[in-house]
C-alpha atoms as a PDB file:
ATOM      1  CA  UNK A   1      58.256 -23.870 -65.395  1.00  0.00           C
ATOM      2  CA  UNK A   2      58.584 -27.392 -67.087  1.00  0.00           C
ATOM      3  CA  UNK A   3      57.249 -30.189 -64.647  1.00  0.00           C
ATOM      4  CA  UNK A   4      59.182 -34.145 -64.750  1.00  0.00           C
ATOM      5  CA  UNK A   5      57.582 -37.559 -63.801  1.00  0.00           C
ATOM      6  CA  UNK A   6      59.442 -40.528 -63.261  1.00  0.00           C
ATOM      7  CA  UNK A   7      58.274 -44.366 -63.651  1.00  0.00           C
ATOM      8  CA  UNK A   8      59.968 -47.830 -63.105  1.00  0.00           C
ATOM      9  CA  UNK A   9      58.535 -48.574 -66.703  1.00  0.00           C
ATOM     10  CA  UNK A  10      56.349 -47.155 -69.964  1.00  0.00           C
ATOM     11  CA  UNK A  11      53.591 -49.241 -68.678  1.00  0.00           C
ATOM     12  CA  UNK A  12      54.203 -48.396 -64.885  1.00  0.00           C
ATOM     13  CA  UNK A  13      52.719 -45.837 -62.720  1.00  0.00           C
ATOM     14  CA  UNK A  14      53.897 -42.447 -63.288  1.00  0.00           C
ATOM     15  CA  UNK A  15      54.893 -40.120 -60.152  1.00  0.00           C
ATOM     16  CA  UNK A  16      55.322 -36.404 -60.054  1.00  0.00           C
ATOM     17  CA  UNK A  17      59.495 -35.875 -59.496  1.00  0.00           C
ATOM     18  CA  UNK A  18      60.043 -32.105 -59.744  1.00  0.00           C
ATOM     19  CA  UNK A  19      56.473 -30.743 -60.570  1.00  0.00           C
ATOM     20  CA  UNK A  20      55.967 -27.093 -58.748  1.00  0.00           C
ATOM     21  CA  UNK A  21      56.968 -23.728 -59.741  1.00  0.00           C
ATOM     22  CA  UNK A  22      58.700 -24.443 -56.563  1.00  0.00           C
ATOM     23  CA  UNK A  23      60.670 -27.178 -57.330  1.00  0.00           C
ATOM     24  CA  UNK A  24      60.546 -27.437 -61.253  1.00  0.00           C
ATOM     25  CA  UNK A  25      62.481 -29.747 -63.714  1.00  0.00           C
ATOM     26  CA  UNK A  26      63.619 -26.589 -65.138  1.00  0.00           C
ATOM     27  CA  UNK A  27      62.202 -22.718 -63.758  1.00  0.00           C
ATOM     28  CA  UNK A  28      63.313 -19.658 -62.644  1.00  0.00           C
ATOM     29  CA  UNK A  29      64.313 -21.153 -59.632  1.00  0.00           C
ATOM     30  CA  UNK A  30      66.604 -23.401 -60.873  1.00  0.00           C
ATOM     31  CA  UNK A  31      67.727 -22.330 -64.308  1.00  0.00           C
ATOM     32  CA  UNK A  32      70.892 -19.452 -64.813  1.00  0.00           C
ATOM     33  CA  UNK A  33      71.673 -18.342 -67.974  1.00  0.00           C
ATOM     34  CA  UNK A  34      74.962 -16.706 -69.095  1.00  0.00           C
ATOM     35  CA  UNK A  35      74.749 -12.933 -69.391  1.00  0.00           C
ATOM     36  CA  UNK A  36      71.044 -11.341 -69.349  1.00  0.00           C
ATOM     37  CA  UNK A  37      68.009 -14.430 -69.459  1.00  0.00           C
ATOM     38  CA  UNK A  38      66.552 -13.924 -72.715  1.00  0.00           C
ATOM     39  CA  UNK A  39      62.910 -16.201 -71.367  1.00  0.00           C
ATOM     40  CA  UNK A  40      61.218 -17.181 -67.867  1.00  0.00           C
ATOM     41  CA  UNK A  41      59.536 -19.514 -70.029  1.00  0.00           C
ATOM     42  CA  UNK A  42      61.091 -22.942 -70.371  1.00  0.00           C
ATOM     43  CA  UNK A  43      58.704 -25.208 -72.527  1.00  0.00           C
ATOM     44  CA  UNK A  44      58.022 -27.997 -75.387  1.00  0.00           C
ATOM     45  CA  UNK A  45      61.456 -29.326 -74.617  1.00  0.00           C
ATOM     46  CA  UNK A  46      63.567 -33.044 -74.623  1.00  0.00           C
ATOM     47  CA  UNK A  47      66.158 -34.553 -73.322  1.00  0.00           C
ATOM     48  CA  UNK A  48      68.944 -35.150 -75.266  1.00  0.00           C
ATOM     49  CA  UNK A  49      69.849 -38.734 -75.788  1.00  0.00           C
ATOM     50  CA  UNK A  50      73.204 -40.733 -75.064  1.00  0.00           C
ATOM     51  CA  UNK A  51      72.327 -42.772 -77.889  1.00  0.00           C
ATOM     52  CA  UNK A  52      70.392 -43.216 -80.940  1.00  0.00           C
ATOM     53  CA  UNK A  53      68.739 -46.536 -80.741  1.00  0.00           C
ATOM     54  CA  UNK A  54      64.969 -47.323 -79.486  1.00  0.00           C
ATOM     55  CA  UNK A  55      65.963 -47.595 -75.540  1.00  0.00           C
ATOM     56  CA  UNK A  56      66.358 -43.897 -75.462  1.00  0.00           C
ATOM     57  CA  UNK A  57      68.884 -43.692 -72.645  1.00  0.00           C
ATOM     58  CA  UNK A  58      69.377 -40.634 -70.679  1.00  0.00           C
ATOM     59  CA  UNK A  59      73.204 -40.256 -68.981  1.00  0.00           C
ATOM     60  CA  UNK A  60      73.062 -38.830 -65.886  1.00  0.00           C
ATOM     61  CA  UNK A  61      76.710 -37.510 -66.009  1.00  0.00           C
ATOM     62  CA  UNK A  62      75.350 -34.884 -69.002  1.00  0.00           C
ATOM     63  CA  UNK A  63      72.303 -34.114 -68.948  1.00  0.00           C
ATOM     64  CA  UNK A  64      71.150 -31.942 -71.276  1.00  0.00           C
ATOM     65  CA  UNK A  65      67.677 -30.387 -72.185  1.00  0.00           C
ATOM     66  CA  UNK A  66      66.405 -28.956 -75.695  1.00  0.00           C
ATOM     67  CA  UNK A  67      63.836 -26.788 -74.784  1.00  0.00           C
ATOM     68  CA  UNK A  68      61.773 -23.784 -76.688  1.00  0.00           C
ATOM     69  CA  UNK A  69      61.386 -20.111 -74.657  1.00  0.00           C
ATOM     70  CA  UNK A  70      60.301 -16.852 -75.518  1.00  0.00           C
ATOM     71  CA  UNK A  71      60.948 -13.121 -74.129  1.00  0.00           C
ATOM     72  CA  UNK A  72      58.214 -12.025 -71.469  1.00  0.00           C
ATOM     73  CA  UNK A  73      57.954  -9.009 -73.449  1.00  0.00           C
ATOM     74  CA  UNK A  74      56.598 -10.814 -76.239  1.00  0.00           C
ATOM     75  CA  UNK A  75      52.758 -10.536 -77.404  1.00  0.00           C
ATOM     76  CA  UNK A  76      50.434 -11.793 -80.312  1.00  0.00           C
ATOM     77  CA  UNK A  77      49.004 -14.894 -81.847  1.00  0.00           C
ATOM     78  CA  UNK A  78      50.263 -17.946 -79.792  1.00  0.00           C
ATOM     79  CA  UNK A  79      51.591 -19.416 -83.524  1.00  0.00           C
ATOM     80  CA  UNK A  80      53.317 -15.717 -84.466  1.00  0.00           C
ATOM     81  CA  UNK A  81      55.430 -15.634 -81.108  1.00  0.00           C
ATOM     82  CA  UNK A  82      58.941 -15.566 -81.925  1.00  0.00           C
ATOM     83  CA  UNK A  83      59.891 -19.098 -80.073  1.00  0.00           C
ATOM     84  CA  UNK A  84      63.691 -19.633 -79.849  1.00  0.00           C
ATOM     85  CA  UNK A  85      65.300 -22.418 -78.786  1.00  0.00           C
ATOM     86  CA  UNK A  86      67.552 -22.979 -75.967  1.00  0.00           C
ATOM     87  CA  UNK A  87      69.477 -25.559 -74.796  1.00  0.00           C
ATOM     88  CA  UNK A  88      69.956 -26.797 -70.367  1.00  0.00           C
ATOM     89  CA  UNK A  89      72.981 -28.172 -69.601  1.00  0.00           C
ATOM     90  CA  UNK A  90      73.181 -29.920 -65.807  1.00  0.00           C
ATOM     91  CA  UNK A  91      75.886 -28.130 -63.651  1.00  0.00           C
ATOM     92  CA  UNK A  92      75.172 -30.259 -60.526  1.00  0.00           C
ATOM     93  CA  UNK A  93      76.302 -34.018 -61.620  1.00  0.00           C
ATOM     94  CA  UNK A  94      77.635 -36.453 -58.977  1.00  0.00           C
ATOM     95  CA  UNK A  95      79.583 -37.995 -61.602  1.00  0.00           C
END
């Protein structure tokens, strides 16, 4: 599962937001996939960005996640694992 903090700045203190397997960011509780889930493993991800200058502004009316996963079948050197990369869309927005 892929754990989420949340501060009032860079500088601030930083709070757990969705941090169990429980109650992820993004996990097997929370995550559906179209057709048969190709991972359980949702990690080494980022959120993609309304815009591209330095403020790095999320929009909470699309969120979407980049995010690497790999089959639970697969086995071997941590570097040789055949990563893919997947992409979380929200389906819940109160916009």
């Amino acid at each position: 599962y892929f754990r989420s903090w949340t501060s009032t700045s860079l500088t601030g203190t930083w709070s757990t937001y969705a941090a169990t397997m429980t109650n992820p960011f993004a996990g097997a509780t929370n995550v559906a996939f179209t057709g048969t889930p190709w991972t359980d493993d949702i990690s080494h991800g980022e959120m993609i960005r309304t815009n591209v200058d330095q403020t790095m502004t999320i929009s909470p009316c699309n969120m979407r996640y980049l995010y690497q996963g790999i089959s639970p079948s697969a086995t071997g050197d941590y570097n040789a694992l055949p990563w893919r990369i997947g992409l979380l869309t929200a389906t819940n927005s109160p916009c």
